[in-house]
C-alpha atoms as a PDB file:
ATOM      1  CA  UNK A   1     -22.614  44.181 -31.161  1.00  0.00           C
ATOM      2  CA  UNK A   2     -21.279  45.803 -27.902  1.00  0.00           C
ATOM      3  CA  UNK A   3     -18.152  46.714 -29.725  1.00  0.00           C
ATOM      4  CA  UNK A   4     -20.587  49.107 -31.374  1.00  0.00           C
ATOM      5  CA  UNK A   5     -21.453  50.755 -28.245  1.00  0.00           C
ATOM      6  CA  UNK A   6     -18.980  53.162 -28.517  1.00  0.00           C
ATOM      7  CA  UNK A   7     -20.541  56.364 -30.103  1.00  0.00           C
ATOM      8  CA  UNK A   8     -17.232  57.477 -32.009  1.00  0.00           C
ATOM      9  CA  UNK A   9     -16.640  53.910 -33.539  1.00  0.00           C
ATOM     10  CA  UNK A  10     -20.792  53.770 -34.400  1.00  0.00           C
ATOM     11  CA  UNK A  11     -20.463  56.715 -36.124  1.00  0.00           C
ATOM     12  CA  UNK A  12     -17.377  55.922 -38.089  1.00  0.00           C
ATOM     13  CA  UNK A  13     -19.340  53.107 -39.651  1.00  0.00           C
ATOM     14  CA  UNK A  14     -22.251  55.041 -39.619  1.00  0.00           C
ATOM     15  CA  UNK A  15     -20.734  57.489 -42.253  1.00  0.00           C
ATOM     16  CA  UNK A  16     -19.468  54.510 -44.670  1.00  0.00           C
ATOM     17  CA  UNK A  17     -22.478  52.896 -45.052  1.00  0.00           C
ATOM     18  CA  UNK A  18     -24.725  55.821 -45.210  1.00  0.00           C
ATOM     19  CA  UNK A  19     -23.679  56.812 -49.010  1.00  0.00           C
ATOM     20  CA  UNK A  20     -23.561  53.411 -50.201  1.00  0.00           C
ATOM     21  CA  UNK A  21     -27.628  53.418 -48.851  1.00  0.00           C
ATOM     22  CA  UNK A  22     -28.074  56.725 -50.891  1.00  0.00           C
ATOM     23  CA  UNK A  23     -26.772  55.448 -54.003  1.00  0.00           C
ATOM     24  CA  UNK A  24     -28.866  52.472 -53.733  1.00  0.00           C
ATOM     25  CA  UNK A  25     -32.164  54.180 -52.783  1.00  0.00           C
ATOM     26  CA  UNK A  26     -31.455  56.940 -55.848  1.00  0.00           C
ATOM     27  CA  UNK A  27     -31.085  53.518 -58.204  1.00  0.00           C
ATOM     28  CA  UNK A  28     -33.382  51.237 -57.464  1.00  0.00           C
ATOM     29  CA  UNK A  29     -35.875  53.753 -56.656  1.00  0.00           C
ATOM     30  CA  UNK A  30     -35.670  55.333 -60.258  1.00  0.00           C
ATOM     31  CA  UNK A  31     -35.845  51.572 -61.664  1.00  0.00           C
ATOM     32  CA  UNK A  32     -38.504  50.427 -59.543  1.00  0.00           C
ATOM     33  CA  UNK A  33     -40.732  54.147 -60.412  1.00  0.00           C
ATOM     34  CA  UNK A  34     -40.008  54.036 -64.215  1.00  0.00           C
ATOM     35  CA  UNK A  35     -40.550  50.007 -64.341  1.00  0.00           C
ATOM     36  CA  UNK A  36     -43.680  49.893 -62.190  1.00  0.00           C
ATOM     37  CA  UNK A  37     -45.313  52.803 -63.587  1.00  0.00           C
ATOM     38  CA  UNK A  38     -44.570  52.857 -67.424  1.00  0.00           C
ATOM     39  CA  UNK A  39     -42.982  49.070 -68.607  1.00  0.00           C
ATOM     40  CA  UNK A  40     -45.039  46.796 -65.961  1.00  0.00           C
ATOM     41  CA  UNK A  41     -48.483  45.021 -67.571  1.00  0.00           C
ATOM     42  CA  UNK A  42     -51.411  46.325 -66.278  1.00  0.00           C
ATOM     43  CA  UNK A  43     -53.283  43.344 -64.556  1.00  0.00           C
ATOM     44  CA  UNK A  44     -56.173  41.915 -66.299  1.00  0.00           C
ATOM     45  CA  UNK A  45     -58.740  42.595 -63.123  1.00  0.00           C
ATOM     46  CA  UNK A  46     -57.433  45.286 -61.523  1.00  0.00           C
ATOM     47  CA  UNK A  47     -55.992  47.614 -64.596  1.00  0.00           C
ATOM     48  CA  UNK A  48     -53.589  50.573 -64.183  1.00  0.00           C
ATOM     49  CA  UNK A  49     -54.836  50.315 -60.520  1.00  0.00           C
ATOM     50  CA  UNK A  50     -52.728  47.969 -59.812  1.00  0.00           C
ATOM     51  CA  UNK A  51     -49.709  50.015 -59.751  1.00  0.00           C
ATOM     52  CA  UNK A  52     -50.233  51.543 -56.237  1.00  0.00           C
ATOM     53  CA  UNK A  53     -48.920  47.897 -54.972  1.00  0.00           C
ATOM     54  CA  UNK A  54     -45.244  49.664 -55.955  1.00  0.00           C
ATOM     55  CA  UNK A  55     -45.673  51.740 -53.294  1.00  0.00           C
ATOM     56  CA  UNK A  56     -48.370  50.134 -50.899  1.00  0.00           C
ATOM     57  CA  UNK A  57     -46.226  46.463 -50.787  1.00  0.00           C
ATOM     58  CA  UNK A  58     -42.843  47.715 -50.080  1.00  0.00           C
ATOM     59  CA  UNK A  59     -44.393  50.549 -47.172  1.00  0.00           C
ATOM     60  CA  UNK A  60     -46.824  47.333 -45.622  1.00  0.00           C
ATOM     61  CA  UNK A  61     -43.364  44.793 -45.705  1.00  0.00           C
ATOM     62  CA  UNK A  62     -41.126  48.141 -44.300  1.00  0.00           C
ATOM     63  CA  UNK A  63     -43.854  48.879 -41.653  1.00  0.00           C
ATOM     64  CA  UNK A  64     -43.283  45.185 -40.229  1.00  0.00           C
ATOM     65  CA  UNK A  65     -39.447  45.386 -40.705  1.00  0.00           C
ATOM     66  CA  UNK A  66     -39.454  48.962 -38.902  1.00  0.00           C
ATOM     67  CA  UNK A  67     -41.580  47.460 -35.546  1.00  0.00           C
ATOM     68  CA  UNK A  68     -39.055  43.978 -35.328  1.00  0.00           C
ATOM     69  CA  UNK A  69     -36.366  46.406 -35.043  1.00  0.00           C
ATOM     70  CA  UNK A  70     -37.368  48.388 -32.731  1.00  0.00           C
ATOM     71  CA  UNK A  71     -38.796  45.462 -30.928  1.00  0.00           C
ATOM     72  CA  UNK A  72     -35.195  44.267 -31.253  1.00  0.00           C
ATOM     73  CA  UNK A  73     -33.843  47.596 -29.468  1.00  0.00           C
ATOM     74  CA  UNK A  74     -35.917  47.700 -26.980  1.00  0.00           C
ATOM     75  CA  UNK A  75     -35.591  43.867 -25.969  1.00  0.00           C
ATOM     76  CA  UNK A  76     -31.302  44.471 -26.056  1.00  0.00           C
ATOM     77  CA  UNK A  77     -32.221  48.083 -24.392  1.00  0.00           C
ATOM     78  CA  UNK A  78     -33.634  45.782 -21.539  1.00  0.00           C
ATOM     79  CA  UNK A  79     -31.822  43.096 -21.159  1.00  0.00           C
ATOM     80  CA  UNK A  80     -28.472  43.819 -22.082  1.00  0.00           C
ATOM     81  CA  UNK A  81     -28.178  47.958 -21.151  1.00  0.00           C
ATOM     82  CA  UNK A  82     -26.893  48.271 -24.773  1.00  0.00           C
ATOM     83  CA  UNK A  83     -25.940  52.028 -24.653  1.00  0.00           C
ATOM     84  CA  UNK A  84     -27.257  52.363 -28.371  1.00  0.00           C
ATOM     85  CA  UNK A  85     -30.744  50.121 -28.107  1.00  0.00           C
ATOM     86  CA  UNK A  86     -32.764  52.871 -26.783  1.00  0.00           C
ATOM     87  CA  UNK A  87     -31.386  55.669 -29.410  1.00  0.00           C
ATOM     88  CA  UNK A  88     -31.948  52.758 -31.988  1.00  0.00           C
ATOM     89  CA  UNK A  89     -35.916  52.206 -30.767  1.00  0.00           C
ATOM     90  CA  UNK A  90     -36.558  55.623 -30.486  1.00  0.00           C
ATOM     91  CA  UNK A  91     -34.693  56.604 -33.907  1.00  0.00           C
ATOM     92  CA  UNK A  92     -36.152  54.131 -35.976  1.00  0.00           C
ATOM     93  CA  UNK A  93     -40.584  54.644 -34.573  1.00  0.00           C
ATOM     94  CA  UNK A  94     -40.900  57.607 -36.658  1.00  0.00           C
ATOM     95  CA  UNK A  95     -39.560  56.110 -39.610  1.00  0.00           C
ATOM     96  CA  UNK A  96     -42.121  52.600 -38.620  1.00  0.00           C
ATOM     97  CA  UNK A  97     -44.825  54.998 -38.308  1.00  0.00           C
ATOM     98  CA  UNK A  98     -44.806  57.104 -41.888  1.00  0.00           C
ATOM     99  CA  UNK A  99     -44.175  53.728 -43.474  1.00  0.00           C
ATOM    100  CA  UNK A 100     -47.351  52.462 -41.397  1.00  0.00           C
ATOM    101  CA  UNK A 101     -49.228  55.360 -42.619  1.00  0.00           C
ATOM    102  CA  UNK A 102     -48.229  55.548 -45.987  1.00  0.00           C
ATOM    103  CA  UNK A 103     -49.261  51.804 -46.154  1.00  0.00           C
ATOM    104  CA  UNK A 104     -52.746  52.635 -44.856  1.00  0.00           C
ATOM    105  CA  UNK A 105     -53.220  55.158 -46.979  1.00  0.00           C
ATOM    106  CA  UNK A 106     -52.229  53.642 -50.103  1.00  0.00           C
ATOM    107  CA  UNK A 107     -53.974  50.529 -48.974  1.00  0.00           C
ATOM    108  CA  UNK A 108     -57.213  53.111 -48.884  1.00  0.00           C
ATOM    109  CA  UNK A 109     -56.760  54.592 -52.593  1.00  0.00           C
ATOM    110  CA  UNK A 110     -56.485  51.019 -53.844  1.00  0.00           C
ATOM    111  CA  UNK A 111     -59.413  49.717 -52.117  1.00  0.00           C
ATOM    112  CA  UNK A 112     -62.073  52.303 -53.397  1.00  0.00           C
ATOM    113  CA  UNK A 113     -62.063  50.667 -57.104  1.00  0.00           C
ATOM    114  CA  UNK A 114     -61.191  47.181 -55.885  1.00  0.00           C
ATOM    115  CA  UNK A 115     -63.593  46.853 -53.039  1.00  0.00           C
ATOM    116  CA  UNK A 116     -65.918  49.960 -53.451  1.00  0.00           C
ATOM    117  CA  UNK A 117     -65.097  51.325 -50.430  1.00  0.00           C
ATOM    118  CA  UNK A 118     -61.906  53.247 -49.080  1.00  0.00           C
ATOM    119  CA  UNK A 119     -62.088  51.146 -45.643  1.00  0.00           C
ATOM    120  CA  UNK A 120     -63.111  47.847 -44.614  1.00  0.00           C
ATOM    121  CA  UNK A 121     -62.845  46.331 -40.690  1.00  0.00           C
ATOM    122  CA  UNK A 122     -61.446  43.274 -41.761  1.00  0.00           C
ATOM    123  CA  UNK A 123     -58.373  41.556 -39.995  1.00  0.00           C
ATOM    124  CA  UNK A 124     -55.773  42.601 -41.999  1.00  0.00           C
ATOM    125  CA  UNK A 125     -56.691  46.341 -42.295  1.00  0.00           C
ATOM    126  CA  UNK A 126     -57.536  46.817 -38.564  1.00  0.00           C
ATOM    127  CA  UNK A 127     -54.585  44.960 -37.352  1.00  0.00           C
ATOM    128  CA  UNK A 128     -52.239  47.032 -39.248  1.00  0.00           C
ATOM    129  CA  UNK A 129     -54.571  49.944 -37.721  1.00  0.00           C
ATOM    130  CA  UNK A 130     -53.423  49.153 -34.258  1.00  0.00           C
ATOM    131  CA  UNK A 131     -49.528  49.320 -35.706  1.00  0.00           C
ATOM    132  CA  UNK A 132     -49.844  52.508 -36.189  1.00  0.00           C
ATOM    133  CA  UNK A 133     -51.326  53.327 -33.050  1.00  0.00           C
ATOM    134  CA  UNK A 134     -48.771  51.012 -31.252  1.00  0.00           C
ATOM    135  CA  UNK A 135     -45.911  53.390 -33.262  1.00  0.00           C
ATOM    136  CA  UNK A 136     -47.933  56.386 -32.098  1.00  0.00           C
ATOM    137  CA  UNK A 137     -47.970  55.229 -28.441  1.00  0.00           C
ATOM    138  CA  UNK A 138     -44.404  54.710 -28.465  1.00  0.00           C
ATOM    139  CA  UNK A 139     -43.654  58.245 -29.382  1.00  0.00           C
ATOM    140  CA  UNK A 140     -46.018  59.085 -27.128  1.00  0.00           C
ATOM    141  CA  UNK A 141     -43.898  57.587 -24.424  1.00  0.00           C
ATOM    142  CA  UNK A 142     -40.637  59.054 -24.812  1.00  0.00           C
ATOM    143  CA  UNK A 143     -42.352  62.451 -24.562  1.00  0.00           C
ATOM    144  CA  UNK A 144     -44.225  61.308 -21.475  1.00  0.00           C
ATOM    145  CA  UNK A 145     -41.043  61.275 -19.096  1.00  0.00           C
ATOM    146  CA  UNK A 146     -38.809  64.047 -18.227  1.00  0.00           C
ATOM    147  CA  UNK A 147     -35.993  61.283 -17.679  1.00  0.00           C
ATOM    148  CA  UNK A 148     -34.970  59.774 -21.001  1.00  0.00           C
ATOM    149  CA  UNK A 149     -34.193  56.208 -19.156  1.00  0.00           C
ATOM    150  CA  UNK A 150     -37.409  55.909 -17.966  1.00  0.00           C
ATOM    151  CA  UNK A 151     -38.840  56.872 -21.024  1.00  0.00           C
ATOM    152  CA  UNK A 152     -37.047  54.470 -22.966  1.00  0.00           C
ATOM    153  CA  UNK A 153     -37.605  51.475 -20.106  1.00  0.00           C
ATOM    154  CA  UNK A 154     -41.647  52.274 -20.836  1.00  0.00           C
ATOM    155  CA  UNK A 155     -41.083  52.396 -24.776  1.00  0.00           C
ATOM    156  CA  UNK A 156     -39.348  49.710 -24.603  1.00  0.00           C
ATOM    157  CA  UNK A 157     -42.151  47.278 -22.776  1.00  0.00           C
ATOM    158  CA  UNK A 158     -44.306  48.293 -25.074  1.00  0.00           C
ATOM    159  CA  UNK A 159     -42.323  47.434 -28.602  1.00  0.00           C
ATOM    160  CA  UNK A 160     -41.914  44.399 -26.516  1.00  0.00           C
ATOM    161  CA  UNK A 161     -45.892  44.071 -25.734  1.00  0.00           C
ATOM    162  CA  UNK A 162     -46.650  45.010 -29.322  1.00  0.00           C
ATOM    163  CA  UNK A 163     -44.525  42.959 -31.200  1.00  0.00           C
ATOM    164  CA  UNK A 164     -47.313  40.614 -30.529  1.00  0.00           C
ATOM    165  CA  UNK A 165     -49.822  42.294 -33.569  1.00  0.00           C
ATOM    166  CA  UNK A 166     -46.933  41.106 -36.232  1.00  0.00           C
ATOM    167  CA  UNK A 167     -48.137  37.888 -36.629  1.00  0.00           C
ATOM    168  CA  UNK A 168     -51.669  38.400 -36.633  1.00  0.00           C
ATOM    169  CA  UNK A 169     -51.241  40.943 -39.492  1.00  0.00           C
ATOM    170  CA  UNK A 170     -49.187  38.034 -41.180  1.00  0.00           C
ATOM    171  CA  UNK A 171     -51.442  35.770 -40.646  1.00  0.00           C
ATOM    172  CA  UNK A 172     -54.826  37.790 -40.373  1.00  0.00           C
ATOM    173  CA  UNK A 173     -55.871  36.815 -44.264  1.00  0.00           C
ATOM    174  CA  UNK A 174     -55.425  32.878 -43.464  1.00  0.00           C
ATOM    175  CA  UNK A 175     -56.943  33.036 -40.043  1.00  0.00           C
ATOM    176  CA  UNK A 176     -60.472  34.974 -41.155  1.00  0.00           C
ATOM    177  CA  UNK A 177     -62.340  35.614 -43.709  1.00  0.00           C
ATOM    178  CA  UNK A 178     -61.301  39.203 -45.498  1.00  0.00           C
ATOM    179  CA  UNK A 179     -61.579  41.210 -48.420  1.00  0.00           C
ATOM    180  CA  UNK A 180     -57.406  41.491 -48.223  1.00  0.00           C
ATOM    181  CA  UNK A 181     -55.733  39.115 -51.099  1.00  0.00           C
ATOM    182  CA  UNK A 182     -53.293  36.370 -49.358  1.00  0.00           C
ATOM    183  CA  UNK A 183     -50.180  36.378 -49.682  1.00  0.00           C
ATOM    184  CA  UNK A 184     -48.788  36.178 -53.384  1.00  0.00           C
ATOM    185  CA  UNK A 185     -44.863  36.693 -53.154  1.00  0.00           C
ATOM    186  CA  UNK A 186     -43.471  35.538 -49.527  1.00  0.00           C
ATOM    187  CA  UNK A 187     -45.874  31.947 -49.785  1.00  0.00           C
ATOM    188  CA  UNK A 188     -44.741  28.184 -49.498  1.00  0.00           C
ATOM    189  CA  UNK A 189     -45.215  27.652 -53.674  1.00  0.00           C
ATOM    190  CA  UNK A 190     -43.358  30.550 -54.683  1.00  0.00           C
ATOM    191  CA  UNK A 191     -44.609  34.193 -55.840  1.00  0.00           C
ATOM    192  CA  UNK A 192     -47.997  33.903 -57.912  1.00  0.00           C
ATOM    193  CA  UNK A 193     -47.303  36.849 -59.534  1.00  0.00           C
ATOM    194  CA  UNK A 194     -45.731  37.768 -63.192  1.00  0.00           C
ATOM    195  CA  UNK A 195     -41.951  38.572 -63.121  1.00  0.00           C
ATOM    196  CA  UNK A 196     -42.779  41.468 -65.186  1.00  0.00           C
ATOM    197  CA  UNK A 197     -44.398  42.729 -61.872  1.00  0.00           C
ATOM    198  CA  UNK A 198     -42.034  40.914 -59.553  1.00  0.00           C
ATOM    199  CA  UNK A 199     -38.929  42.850 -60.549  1.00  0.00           C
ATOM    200  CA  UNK A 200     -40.309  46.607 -59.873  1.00  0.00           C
ATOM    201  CA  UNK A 201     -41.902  45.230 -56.437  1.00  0.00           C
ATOM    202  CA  UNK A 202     -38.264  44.160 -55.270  1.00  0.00           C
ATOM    203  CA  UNK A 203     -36.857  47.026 -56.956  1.00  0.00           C
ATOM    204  CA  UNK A 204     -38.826  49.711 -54.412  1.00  0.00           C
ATOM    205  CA  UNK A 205     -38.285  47.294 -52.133  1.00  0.00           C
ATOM    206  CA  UNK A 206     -34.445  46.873 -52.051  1.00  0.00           C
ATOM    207  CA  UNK A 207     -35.440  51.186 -52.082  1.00  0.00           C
ATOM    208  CA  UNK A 208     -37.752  51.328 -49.271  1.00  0.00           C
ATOM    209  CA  UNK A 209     -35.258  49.059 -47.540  1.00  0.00           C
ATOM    210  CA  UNK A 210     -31.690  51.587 -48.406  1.00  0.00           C
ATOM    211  CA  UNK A 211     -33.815  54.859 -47.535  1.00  0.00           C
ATOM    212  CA  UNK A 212     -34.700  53.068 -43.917  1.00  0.00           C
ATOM    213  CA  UNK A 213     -30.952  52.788 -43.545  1.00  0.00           C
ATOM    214  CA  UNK A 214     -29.871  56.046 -44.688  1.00  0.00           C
ATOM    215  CA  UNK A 215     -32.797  57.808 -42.433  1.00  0.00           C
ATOM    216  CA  UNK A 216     -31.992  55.286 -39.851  1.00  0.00           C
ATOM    217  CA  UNK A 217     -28.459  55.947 -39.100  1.00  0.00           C
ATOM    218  CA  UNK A 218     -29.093  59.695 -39.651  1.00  0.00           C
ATOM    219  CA  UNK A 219     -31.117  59.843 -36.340  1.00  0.00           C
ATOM    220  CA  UNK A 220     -29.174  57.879 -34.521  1.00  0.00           C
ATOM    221  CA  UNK A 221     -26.222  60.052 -35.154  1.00  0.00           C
ATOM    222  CA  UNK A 222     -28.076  63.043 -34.423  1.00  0.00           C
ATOM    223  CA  UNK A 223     -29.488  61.414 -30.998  1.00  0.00           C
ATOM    224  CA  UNK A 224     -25.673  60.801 -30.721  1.00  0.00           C
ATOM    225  CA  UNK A 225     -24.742  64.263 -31.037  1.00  0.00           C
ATOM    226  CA  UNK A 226     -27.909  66.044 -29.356  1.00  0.00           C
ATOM    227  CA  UNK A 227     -27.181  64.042 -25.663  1.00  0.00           C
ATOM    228  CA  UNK A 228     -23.166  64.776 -25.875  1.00  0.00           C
ATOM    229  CA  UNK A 229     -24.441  68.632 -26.067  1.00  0.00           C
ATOM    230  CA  UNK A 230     -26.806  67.894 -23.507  1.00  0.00           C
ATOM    231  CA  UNK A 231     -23.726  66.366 -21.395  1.00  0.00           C
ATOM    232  CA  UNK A 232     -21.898  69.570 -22.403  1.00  0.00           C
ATOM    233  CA  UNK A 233     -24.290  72.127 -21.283  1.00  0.00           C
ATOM    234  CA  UNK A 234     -24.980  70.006 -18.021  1.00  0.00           C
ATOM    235  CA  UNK A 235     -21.329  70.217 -17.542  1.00  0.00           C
ATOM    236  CA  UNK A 236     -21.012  73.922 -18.523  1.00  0.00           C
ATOM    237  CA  UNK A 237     -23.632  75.124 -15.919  1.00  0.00           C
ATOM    238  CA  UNK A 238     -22.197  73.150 -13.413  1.00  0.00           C
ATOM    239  CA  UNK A 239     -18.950  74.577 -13.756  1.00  0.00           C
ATOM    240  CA  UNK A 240     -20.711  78.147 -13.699  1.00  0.00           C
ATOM    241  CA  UNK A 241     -22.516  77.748 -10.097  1.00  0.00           C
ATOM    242  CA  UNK A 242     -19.629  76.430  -8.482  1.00  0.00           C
ATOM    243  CA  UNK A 243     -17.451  79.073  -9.849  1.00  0.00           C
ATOM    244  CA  UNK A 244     -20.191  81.436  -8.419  1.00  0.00           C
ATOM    245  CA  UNK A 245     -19.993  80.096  -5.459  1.00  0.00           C
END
């Protein structure tokens, strides 16, 4: 992975994977919308309701993925000085937090008809609260320092800290009692679910997964770009107050 430290060489492969990502969000997106909305069975209990798992599924599985990344940066950012780690944390929070908040919100909408009520302080629900708060925290962080290495040392710690809540969301619907339904795709006996639902699920998620990548990559290229102006203007006013002098 260190032969990826180099900005210019990151950026080449950057910019060949990035389109691929497009055309495979812009697919299986459009599959996984039209299926899921207009081909997919409505299910028996929950009727056309049921539906807002397209979206709510996918965001709650991305909003995992997103933190073990940038758990994952931070830990190399740490240990190993990667020159990338930190710009790869810090790039992919905001991304971990809309998916966090999209999943809490859709989560919401489909609890008022299931449960009769929009929020519940069960384990699963407030678990995934404090996710979003841990993603807001870490923003909070890099905004907190005026030097960026410090900054990223302190968001760092705490991906590191947080990565902790993970398996307690996993986990939270086996270890207490909750309105939340277990797990019914990712369980030892195989998904409990119909394939006629199963195929638009992995659809928008194969989507949900390419538009992380695309979005992704995009901010750490401009991170890339906004500290070599940075270096540039440093350099630039330098130049100017010794030739003042």
């Amino acid at each position: 992975m260190h032969s990826f430290a180099n900005p210019a060489k990151f950026t080449r492969l950057a910019n060949r994977i990035m389109p691929f990502a497009v055309a495979v969000f812009a697919l299986t997106g459009a599959a996984g919308l039209v299926t899921g909305l207009f081909t997919s069975p409505a299910d028996y209990q929950q009727g056309d309701s049921v539906r807002i798992m397209y979206v709510h599924v996918p965001a709650a599985w991305m909003a995992l993925f997103t933190y073990m990344v940038m758990a994952a940066a931070g830990f190399t950012a740490l240990v190993w000085r990667h020159p990338l780690a930190m710009m790869a944390g810090k790039a992919a929070a905001p991304i971990g937090a809309v998916f966090t908040g999209l999943a809490l919100a859709t989560g919401a909408l489909w609890g008022k008809p299931m449960w009769g009520t929009y929020w519940e302080w069960d384990g699963r629900l407030t678990s995934m609260l404090i996710l979003f708060f841990l993603y807001l925290g870490y923003l909070a962080l890099w905004q907190a320092f005026d030097d960026e290495e410090k900054a990223g040392r302190a968001a760092s710690i705490l991906a590191l800290v947080g990565v902790v809540n993970v398996p307690i969301i996993h986990f939270s619907v086996e270890w207490w009692n909750t309105l939340h339904q277990p797990a019914s795709v990712f369980r030892a006996g195989g998904p409990t679910i119909d394939s006629a639902m199963l195929v638009p699920l992995f659809l928008m998620f194969t989507a949900f997964n390419a538009y992380f990548v695309f979005v992704f990559l995009s901010r750490i290229k401009l991170e890339i770009a906004r500290r070599k102006l940075r270096t540039l203007q440093a350099a630039a006013t330098q130049a100017v107050g010794e030739g003042a002098r």
